[in-house]
Structure formats: structure tokens, C-alpha cells
Protein backbone atom coordinates (compact mmCIF):
# COMPACT_ATOMS: atom_id res chain seq x y z
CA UNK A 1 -5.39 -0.89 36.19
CA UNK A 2 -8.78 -1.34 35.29
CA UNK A 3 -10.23 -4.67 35.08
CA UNK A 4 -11.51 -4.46 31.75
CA UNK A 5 -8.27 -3.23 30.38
CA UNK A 6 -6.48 -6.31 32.17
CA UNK A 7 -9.00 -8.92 30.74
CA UNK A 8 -8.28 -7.18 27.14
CA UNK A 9 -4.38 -7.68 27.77
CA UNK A 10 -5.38 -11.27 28.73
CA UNK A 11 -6.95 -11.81 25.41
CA UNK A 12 -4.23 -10.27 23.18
CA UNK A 13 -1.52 -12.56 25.15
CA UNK A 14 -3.98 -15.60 25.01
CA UNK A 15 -4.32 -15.14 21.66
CA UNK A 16 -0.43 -14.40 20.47
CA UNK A 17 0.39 -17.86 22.57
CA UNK A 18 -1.70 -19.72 19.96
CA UNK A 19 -0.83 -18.13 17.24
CA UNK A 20 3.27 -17.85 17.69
CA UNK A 21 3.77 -19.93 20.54
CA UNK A 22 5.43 -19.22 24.32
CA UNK A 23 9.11 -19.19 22.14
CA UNK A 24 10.89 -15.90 21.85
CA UNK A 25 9.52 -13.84 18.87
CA UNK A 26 12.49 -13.38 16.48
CA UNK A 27 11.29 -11.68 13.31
CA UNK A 28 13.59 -13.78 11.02
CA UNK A 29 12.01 -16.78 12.41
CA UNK A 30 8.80 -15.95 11.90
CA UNK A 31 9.39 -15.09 8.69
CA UNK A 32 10.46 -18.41 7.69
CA UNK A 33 7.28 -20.05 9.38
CA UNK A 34 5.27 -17.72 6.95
CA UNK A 35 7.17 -18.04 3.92
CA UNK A 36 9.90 -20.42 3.57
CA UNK A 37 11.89 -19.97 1.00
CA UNK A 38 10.52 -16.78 -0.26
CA UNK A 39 12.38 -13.34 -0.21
CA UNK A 40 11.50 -10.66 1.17
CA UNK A 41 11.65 -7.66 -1.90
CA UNK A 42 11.33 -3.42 -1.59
């Protein structure tokens, strides 16, 4: 891989660990860190 490629792939996974954390990334619990108690409507 090129090395610029890797160092962007660093970033982006640097930058998801600080914003979600190392935990598993379920979308119904992120959606309650964003918006508890609202519903989500169509």
C-alpha cells in the first residue's frame, strides 16, 4: 500500500477512536448517545 494512503487510514481510525470510542459500533447505541430519548421518524 502506499504510504500516504496508510497515514490517511491512520487518521480516519485516529479520529473515529475519539469520536466513538475503541467499543463496538452498534448503530442503536449510538443513536442513543446522539439523541436520547428522541425517535427516529420517516
Amino acid at each position: 500500500m502506499k504510504k500516504w494512503f496508510q497515514k490517511l487510514i491512520k487518521k480516519i481510525e485516529e479520529a473515529n477512536k475519539k469520536e466513538f470510542g475503541s467499543g463496538p459500533m452498534d448503530c442503536c447505541d449510538l443513536n442513543k448517545k446522539d439523541n436520547p430519548g428522541s425517535k427516529k421518524s420517516n
